[in-house]
C-alpha atoms as a PDB file:
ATOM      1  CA  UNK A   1     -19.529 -23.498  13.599  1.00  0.00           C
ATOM      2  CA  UNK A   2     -22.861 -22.191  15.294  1.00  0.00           C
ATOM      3  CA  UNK A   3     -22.967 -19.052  17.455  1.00  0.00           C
ATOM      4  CA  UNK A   4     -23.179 -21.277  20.619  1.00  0.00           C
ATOM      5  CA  UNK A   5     -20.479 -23.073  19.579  1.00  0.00           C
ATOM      6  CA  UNK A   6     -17.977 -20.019  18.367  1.00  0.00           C
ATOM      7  CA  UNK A   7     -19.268 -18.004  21.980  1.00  0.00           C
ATOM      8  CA  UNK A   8     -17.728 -21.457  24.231  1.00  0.00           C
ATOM      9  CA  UNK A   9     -14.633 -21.836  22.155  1.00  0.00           C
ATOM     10  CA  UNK A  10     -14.299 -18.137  22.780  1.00  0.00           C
ATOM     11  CA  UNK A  11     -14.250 -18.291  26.056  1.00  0.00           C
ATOM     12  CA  UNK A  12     -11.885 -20.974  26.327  1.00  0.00           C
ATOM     13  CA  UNK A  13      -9.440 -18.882  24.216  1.00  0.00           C
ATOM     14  CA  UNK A  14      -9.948 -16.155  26.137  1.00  0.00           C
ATOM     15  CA  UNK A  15      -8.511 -18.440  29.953  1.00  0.00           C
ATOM     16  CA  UNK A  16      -5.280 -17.839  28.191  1.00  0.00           C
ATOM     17  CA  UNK A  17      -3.308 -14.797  28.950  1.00  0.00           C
ATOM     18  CA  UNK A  18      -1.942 -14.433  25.981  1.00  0.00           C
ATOM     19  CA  UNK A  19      -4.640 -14.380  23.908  1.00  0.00           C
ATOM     20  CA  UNK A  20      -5.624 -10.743  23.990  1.00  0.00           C
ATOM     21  CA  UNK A  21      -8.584 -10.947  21.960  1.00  0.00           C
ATOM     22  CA  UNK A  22     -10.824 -13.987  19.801  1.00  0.00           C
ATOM     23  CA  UNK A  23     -13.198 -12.820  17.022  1.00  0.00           C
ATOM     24  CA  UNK A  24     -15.722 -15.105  14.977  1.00  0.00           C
ATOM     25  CA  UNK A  25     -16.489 -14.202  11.837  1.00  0.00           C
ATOM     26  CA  UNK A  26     -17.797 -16.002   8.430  1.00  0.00           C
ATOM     27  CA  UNK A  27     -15.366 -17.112   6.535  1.00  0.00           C
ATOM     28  CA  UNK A  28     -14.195 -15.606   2.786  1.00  0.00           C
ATOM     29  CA  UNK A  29     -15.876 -12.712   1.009  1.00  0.00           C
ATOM     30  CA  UNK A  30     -20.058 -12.624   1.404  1.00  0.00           C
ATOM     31  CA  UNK A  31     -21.531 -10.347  -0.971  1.00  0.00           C
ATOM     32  CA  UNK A  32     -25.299  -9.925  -1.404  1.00  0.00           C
ATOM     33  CA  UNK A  33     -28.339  -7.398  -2.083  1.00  0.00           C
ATOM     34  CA  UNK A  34     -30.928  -6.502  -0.279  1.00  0.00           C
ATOM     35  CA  UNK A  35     -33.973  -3.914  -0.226  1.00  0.00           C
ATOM     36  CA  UNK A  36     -33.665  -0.381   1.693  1.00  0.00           C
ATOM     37  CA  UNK A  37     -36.773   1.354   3.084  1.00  0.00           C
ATOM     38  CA  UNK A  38     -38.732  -0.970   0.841  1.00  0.00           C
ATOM     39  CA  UNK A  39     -37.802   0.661  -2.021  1.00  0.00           C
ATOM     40  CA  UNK A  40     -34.558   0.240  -3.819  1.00  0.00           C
ATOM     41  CA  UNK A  41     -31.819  -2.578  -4.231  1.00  0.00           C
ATOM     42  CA  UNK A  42     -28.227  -2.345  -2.823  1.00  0.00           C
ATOM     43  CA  UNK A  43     -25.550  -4.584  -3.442  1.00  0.00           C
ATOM     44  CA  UNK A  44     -22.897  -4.675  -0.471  1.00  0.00           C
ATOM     45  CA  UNK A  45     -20.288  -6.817   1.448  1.00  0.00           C
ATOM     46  CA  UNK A  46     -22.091  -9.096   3.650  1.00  0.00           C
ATOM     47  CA  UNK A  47     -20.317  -9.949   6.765  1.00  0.00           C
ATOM     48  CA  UNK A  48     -21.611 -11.848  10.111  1.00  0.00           C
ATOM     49  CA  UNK A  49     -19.229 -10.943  13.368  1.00  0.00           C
ATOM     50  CA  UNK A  50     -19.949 -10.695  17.106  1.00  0.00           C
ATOM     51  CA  UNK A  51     -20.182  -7.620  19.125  1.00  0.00           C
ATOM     52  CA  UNK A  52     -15.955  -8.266  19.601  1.00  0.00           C
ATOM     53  CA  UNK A  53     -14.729  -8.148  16.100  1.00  0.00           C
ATOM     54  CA  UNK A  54     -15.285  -3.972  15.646  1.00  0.00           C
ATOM     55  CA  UNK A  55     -13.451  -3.120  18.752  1.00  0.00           C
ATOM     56  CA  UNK A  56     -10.765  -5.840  17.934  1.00  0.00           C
ATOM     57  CA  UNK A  57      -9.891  -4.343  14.852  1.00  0.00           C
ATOM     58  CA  UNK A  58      -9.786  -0.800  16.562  1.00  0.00           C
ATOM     59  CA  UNK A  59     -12.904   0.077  13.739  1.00  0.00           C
ATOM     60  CA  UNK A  60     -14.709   3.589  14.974  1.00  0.00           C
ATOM     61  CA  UNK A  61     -17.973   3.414  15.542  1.00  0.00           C
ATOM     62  CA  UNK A  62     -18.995   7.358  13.747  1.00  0.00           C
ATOM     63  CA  UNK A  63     -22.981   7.061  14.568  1.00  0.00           C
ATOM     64  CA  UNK A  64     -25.196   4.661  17.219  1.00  0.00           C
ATOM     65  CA  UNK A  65     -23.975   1.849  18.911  1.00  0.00           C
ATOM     66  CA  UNK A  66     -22.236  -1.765  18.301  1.00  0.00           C
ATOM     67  CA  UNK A  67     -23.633  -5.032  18.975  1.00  0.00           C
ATOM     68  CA  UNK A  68     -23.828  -5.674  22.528  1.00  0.00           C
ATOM     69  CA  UNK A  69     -25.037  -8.796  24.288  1.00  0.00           C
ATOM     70  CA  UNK A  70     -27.342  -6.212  26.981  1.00  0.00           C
ATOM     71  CA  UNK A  71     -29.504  -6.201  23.139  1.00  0.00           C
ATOM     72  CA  UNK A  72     -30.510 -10.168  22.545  1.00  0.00           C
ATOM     73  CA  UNK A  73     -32.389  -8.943  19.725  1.00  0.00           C
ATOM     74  CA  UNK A  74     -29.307  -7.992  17.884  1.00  0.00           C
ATOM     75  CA  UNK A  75     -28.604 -11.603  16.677  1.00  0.00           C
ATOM     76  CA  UNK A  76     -32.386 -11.468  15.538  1.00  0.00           C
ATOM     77  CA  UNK A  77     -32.999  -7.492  13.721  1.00  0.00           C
ATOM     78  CA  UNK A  78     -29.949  -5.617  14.036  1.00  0.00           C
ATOM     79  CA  UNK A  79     -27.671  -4.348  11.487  1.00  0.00           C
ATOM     80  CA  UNK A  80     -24.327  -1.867  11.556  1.00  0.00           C
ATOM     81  CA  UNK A  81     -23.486  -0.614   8.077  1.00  0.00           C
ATOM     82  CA  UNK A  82     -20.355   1.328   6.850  1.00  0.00           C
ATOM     83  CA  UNK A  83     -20.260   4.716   5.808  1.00  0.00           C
ATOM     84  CA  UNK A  84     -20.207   3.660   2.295  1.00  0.00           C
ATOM     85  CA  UNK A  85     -23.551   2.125   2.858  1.00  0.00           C
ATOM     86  CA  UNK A  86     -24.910   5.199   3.587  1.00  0.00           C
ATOM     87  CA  UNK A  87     -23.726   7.347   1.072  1.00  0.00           C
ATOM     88  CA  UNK A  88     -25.187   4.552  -1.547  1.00  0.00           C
ATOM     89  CA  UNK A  89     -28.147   4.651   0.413  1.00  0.00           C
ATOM     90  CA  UNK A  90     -28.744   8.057   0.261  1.00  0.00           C
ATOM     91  CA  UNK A  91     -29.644   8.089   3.945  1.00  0.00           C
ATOM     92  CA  UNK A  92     -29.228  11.535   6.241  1.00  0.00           C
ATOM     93  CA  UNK A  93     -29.781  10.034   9.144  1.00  0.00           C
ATOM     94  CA  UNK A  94     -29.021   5.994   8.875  1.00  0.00           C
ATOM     95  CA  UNK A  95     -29.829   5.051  12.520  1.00  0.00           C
ATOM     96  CA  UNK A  96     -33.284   3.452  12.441  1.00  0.00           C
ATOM     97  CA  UNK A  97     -33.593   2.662   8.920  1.00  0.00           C
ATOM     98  CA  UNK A  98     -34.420  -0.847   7.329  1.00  0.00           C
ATOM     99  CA  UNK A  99     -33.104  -3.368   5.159  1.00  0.00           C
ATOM    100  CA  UNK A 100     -34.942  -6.266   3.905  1.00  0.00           C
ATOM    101  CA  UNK A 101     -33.397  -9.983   2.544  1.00  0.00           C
ATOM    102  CA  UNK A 102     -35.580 -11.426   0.029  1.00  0.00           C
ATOM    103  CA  UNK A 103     -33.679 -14.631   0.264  1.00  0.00           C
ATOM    104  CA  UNK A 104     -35.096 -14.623   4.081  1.00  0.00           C
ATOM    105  CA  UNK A 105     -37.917 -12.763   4.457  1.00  0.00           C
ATOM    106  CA  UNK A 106     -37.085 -10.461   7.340  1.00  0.00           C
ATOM    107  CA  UNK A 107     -36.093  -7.203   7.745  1.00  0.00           C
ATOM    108  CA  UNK A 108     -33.430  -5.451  10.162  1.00  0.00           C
ATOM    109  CA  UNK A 109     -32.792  -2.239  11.406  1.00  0.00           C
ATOM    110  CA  UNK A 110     -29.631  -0.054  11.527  1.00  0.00           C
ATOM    111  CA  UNK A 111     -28.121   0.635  15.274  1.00  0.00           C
ATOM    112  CA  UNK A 112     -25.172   2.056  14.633  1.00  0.00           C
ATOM    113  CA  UNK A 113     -22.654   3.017  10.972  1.00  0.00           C
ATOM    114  CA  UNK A 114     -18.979   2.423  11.384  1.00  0.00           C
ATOM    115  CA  UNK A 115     -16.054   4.693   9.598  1.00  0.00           C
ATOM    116  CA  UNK A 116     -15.136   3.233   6.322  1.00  0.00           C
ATOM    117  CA  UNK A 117     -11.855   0.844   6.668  1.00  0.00           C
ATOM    118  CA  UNK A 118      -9.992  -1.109   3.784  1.00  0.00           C
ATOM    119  CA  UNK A 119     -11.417  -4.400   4.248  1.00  0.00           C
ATOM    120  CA  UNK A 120      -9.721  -5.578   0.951  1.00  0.00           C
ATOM    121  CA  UNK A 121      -6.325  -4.413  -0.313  1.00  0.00           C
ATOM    122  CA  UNK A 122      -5.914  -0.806  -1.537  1.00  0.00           C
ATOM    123  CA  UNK A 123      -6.265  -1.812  -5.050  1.00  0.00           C
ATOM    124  CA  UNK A 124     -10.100  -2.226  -4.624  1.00  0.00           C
ATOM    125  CA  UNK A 125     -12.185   0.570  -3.723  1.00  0.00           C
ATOM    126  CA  UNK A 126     -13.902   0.762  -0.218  1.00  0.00           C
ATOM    127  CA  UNK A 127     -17.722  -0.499  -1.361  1.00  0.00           C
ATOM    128  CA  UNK A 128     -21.039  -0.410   0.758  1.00  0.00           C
ATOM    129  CA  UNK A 129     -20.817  -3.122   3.699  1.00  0.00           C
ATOM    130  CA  UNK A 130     -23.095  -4.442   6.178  1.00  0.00           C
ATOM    131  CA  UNK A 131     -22.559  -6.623   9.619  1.00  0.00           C
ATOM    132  CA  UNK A 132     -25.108  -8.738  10.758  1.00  0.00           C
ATOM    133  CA  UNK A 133     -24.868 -11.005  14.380  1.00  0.00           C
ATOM    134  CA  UNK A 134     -28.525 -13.511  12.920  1.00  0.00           C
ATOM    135  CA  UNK A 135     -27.413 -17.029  13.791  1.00  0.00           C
ATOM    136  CA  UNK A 136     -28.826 -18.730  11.025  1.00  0.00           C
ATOM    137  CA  UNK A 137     -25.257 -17.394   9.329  1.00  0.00           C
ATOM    138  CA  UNK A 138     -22.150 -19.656  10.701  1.00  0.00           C
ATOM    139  CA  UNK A 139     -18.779 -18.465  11.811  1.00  0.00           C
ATOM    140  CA  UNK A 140     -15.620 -20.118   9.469  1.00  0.00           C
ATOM    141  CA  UNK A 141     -12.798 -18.305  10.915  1.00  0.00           C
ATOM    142  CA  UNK A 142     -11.590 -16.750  14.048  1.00  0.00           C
ATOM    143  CA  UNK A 143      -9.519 -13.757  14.407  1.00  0.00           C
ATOM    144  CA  UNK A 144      -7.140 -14.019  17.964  1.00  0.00           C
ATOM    145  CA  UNK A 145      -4.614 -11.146  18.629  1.00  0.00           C
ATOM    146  CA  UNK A 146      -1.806 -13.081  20.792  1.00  0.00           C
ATOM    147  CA  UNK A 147       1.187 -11.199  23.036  1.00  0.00           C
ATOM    148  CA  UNK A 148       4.269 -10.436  20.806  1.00  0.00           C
ATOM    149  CA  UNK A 149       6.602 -13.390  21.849  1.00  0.00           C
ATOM    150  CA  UNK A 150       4.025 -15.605  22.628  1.00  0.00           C
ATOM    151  CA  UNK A 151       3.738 -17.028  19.225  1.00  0.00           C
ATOM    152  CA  UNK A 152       4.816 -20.811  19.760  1.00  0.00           C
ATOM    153  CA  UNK A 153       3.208 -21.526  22.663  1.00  0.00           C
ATOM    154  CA  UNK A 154       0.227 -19.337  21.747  1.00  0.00           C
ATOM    155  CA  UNK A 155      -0.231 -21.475  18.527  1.00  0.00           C
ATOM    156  CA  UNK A 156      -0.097 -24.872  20.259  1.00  0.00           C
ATOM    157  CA  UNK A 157      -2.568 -23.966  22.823  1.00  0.00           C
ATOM    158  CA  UNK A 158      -4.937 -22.722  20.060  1.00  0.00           C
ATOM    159  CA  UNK A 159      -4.516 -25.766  18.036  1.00  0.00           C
ATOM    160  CA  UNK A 160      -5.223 -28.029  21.315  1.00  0.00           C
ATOM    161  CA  UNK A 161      -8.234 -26.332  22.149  1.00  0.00           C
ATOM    162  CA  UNK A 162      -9.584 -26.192  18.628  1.00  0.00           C
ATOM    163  CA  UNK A 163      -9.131 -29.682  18.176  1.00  0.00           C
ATOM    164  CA  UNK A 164     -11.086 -30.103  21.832  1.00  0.00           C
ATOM    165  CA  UNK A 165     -13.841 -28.953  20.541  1.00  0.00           C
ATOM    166  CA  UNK A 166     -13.713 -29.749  16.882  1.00  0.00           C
ATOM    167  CA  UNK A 167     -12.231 -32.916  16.133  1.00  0.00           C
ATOM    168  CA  UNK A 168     -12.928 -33.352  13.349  1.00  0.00           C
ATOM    169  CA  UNK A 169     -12.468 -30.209  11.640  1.00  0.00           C
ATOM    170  CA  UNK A 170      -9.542 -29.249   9.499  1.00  0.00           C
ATOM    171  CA  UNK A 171      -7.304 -26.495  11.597  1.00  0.00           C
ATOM    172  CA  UNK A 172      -5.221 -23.907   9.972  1.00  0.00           C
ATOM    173  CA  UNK A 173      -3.726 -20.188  10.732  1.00  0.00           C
ATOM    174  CA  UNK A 174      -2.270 -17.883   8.484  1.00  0.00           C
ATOM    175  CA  UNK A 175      -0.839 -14.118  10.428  1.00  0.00           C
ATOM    176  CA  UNK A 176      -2.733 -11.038   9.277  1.00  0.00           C
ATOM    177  CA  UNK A 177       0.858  -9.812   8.321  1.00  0.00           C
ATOM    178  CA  UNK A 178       1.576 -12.147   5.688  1.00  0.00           C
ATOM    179  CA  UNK A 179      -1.963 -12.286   4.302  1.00  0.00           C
ATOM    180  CA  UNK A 180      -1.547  -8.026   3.789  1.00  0.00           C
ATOM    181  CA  UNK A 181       2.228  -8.294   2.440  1.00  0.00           C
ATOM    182  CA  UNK A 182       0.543 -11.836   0.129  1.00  0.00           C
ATOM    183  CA  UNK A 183      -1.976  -9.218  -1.389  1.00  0.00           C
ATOM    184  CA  UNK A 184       0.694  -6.699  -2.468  1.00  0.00           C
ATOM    185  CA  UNK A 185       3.056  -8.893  -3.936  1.00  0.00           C
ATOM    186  CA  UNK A 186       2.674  -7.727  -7.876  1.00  0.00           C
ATOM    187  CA  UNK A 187       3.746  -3.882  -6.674  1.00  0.00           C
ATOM    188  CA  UNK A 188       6.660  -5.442  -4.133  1.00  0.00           C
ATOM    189  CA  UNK A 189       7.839  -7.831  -7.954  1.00  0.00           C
ATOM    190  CA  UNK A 190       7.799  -4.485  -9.995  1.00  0.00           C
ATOM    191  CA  UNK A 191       8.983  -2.357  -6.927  1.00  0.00           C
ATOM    192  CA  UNK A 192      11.677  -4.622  -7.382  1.00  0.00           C
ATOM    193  CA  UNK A 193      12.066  -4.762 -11.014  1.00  0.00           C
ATOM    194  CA  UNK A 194      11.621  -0.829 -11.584  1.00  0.00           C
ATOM    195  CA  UNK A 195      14.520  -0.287  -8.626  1.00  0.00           C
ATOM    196  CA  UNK A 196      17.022  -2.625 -10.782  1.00  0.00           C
ATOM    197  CA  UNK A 197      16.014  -1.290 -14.416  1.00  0.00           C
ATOM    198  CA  UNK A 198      16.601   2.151 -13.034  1.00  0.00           C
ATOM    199  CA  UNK A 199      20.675   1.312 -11.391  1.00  0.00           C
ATOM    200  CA  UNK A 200      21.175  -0.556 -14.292  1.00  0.00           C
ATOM    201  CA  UNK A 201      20.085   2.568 -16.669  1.00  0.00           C
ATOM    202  CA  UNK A 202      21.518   4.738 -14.507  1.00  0.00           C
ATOM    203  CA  UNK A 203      24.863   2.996 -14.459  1.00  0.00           C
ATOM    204  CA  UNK A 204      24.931   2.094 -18.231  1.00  0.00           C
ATOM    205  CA  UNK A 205      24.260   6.109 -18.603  1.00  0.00           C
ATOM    206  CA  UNK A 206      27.761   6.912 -16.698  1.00  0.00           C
ATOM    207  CA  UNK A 207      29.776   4.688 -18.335  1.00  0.00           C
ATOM    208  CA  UNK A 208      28.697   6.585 -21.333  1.00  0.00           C
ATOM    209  CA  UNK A 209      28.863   9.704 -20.374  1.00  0.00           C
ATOM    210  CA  UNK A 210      32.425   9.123 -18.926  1.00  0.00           C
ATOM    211  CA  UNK A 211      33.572   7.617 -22.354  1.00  0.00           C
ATOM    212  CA  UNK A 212      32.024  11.095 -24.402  1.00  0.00           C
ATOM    213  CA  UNK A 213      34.170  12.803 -21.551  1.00  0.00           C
ATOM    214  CA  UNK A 214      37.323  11.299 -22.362  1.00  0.00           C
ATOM    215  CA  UNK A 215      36.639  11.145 -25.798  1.00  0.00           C
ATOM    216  CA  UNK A 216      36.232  15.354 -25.923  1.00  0.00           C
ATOM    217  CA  UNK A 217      39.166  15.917 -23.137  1.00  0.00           C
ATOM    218  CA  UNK A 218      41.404  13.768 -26.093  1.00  0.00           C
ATOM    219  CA  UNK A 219      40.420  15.981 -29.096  1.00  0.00           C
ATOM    220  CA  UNK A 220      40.832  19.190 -26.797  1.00  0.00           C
ATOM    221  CA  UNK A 221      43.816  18.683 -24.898  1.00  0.00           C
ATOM    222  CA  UNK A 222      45.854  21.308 -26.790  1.00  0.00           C
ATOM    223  CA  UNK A 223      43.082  23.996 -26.419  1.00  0.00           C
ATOM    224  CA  UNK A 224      42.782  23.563 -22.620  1.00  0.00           C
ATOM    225  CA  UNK A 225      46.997  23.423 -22.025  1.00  0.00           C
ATOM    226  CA  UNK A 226      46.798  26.972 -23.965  1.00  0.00           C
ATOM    227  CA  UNK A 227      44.265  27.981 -21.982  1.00  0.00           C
ATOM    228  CA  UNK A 228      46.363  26.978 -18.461  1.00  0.00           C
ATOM    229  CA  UNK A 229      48.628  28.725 -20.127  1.00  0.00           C
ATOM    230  CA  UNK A 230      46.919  31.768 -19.986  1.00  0.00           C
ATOM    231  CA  UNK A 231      45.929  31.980 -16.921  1.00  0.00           C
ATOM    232  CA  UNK A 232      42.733  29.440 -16.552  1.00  0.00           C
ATOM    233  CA  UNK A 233      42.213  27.849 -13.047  1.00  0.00           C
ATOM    234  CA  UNK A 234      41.079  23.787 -12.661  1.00  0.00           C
ATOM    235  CA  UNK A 235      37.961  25.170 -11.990  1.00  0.00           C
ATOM    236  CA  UNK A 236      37.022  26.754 -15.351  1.00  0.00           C
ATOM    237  CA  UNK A 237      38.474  24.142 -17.117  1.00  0.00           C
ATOM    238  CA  UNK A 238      36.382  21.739 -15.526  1.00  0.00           C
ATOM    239  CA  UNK A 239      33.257  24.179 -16.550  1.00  0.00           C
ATOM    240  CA  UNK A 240      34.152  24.530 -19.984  1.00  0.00           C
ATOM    241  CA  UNK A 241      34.145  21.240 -20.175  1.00  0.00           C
ATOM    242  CA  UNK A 242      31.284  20.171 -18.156  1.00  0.00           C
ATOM    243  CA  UNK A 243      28.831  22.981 -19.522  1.00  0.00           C
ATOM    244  CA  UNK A 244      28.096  21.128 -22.755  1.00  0.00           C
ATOM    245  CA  UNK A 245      27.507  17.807 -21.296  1.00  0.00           C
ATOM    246  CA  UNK A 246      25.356  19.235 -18.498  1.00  0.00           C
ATOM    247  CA  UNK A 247      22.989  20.713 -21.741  1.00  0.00           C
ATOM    248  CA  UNK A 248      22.103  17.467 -23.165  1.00  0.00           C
ATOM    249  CA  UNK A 249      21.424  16.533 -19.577  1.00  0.00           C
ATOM    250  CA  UNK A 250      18.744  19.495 -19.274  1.00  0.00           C
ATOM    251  CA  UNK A 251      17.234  18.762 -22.622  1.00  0.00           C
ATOM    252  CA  UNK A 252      17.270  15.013 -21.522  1.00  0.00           C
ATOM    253  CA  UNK A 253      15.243  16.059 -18.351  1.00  0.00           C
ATOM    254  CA  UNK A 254      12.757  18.207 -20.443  1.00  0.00           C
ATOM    255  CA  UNK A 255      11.648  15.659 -22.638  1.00  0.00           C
ATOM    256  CA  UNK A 256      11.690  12.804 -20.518  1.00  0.00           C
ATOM    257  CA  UNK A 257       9.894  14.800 -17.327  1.00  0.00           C
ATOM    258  CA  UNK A 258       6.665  14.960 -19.445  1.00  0.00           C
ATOM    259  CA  UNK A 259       6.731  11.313 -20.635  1.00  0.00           C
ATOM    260  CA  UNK A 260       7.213  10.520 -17.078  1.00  0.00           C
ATOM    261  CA  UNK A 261       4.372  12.341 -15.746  1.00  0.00           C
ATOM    262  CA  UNK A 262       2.411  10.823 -18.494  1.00  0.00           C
ATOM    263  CA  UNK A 263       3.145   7.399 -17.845  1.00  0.00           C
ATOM    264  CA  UNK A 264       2.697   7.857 -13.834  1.00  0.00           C
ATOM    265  CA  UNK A 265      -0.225   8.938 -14.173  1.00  0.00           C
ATOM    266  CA  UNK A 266      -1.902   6.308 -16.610  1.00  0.00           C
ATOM    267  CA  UNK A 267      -0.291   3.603 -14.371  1.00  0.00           C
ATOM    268  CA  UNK A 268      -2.135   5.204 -11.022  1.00  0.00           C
ATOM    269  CA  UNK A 269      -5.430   5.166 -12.904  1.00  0.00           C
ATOM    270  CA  UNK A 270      -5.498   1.089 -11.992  1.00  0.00           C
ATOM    271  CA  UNK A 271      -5.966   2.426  -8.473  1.00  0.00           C
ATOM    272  CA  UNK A 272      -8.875   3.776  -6.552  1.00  0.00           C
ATOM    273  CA  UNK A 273      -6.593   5.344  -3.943  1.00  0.00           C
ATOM    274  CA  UNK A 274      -3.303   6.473  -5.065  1.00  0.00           C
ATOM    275  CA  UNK A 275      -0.957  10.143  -4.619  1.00  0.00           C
ATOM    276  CA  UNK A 276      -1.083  13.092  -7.215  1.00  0.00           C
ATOM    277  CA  UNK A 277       2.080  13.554  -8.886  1.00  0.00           C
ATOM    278  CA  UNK A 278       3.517  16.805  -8.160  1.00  0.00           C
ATOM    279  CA  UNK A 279       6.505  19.023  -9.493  1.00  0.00           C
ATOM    280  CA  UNK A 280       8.906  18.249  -5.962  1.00  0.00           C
ATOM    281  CA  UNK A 281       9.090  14.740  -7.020  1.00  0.00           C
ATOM    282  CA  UNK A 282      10.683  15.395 -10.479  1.00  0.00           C
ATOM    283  CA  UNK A 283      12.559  18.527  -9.261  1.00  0.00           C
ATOM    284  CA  UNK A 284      14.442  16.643  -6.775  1.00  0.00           C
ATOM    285  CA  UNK A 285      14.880  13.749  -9.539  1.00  0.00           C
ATOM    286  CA  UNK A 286      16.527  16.138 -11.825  1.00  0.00           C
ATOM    287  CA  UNK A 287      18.784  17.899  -9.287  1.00  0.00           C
ATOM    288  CA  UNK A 288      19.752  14.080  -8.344  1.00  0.00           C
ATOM    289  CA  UNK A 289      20.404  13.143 -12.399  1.00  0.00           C
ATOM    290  CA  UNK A 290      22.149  16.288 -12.312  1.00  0.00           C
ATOM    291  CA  UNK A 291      24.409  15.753  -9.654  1.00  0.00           C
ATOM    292  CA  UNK A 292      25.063  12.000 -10.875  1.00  0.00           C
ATOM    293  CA  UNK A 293      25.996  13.711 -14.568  1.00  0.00           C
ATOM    294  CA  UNK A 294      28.552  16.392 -12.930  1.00  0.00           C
ATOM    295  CA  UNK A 295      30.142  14.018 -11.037  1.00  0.00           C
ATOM    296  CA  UNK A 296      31.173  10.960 -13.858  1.00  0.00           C
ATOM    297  CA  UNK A 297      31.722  14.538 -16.219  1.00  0.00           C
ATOM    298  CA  UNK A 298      33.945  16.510 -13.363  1.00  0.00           C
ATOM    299  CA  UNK A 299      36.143  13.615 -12.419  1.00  0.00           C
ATOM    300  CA  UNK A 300      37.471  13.275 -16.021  1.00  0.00           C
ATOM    301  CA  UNK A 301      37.472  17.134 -16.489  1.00  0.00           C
ATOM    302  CA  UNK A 302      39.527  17.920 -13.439  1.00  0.00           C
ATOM    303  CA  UNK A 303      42.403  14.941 -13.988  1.00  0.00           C
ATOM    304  CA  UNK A 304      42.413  16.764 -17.207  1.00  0.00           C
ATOM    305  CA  UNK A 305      42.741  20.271 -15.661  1.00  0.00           C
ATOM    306  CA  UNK A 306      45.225  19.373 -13.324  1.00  0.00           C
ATOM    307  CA  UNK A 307      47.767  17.761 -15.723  1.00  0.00           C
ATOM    308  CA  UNK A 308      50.806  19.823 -16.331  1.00  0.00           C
ATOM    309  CA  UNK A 309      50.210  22.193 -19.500  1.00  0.00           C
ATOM    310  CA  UNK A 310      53.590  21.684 -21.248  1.00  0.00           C
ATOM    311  CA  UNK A 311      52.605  17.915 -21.635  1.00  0.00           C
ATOM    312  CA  UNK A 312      49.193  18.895 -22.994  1.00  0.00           C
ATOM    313  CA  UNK A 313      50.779  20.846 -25.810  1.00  0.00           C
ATOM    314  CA  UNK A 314      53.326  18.356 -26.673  1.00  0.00           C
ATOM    315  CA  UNK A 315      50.796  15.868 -27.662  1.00  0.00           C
ATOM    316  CA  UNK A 316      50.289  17.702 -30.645  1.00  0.00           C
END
């Protein structure tokens, strides 16, 4: 749609109360190069909004001004640009500076830089992006922020008035919400996959560990009803027994912490923003692997403390 189009079907919108805010923009991903201070190329995001769409999306304005309809020449030789923008650049002080389009023969000039802002998932890094409000660029897609429980009747009334003015054109909405959790599907699958593999290890690993306990308890039942017998308590039965047990588990931790931090780390390297991997994280792992080792050992351990000594030695 033109820009005299998008601004009437705007303000249509806009009657509504609960339509809190309508934003044109082109639709998809632009993504072009142009000429700064007639002199080098930059490649960058291209995108063509009105003077709503920054304050819509709550995106801070760091240096000059936005688009603003008291400046008619914006639509003709403005530009904002990210901070990304100017860091490729290589601009100290952005506001006034040029950029030229080869594919239309004009150049604009910067009024104002906005803070950088993920404008494509966190997997990509934030890149060098420009905003433009020239008309010869159309709007595909508007943005509209509705009232929370307004959603039905909201969506009808948008529909109705889009196909008012545009009857024959397709009409379609997708929420912002499902678009974000659509782009971060892969990690939600493996999220998902990870979470199982690890209750299922961790599982499998007690039902092990319970059948070694048994298995020593058996072949030192006589040893720990002399030991009774001598004065031990429940509790340093169950730490004889446990102790060994509980050393595989620390040798288990010190080779596997390393392999861990190994593989972590090469699997953050597919992303341009991601956390550092620090020694809390596999502390509070092992004190939890630990605990979950103690317990399946100490439950055996102490029904085998407990049991009356003169039965113990009879079994031999």
């Amino acid at each position: 749609m033109s820009h005299q189009q998008a601004a009437v079907f705007k303000r249509a919108l806009l009657q509504n109360p609960d339509i809190l805010y309508a934003a044109p923009k082109n639709g998809g991903q632009w993504s072009t190069t142009a000429k700064i201070n007639n002199d080098s190329n930059i490649t960058f995001q291209y995108e063509t909004i009105d003077e709503s769409y920054l304050p819509a999306f709550q995106i801070p304005i760091v240096s000059g001004r936005n688009f603003s309809e008291q400046f008619p020449s914006d639509s003709s030789n403005s530009v904002i640009v990210n901070e990304s923008f100017v860091r490729k650049a290589g601009w100290t002080n952005p506001l006034g500076q040029t950029v030229y389009f080869n594919f239309t023969n004009k150049t604009y000039q910067v009024v104002g830089v906005v803070k950088d802002y993920h404008y494509l998932s966190l997997n990509n890094k934030i890149g060098p992006q420009l905003f433009t409000m020239t008309e010869a660029n159309t709007y595909d897609q508007f943005d509209i922020k509705i009232k929370e429980g307004t959603a039905t009747s909201s969506l009808k009334f948008i529909r109705d008035k889009f196909k008012e003015f545009f009857p024959l054109s397709p009409y379609s909405y997708v929420f912002k919400d499902d678009q974000n959790r659509k782009q971060y599907e892969a990690e939600a699958k493996w999220k998902q996959i990870i979470l199982f593999g690890a209750m299922l290890t961790i599982f499998i690993s007690c039902i092990g560990l319970f059948g070694l306990t048994v298995l020593a308890t058996e072949k030192r039942t006589k040893e720990i009803g002399i030991r009774k017998v001598l004065g031990a308590t429940a509790g340093n039965i169950v730490s004889i027994v446990s102790k060994d047990f509980l050393k595989l588990v620390v040798l288990s931790l010190i080779i596997s912490i390393p392999v861990a931090v190994i593989a972590g780390n090469k699997w953050l390297t597919n992303y341009p923003y991601k956390i550092s991997i620090g020694w809390t994280l596999f502390a509070l792992a092992g004190l939890l692997v630990i605990l979950i080792a103690l317990i399946t050992v100490s439950f055996q351990a102490f029904k085998v403390a407990t049991a009356n000594p003169v039965k113990s030695l009879r079994t031999e």
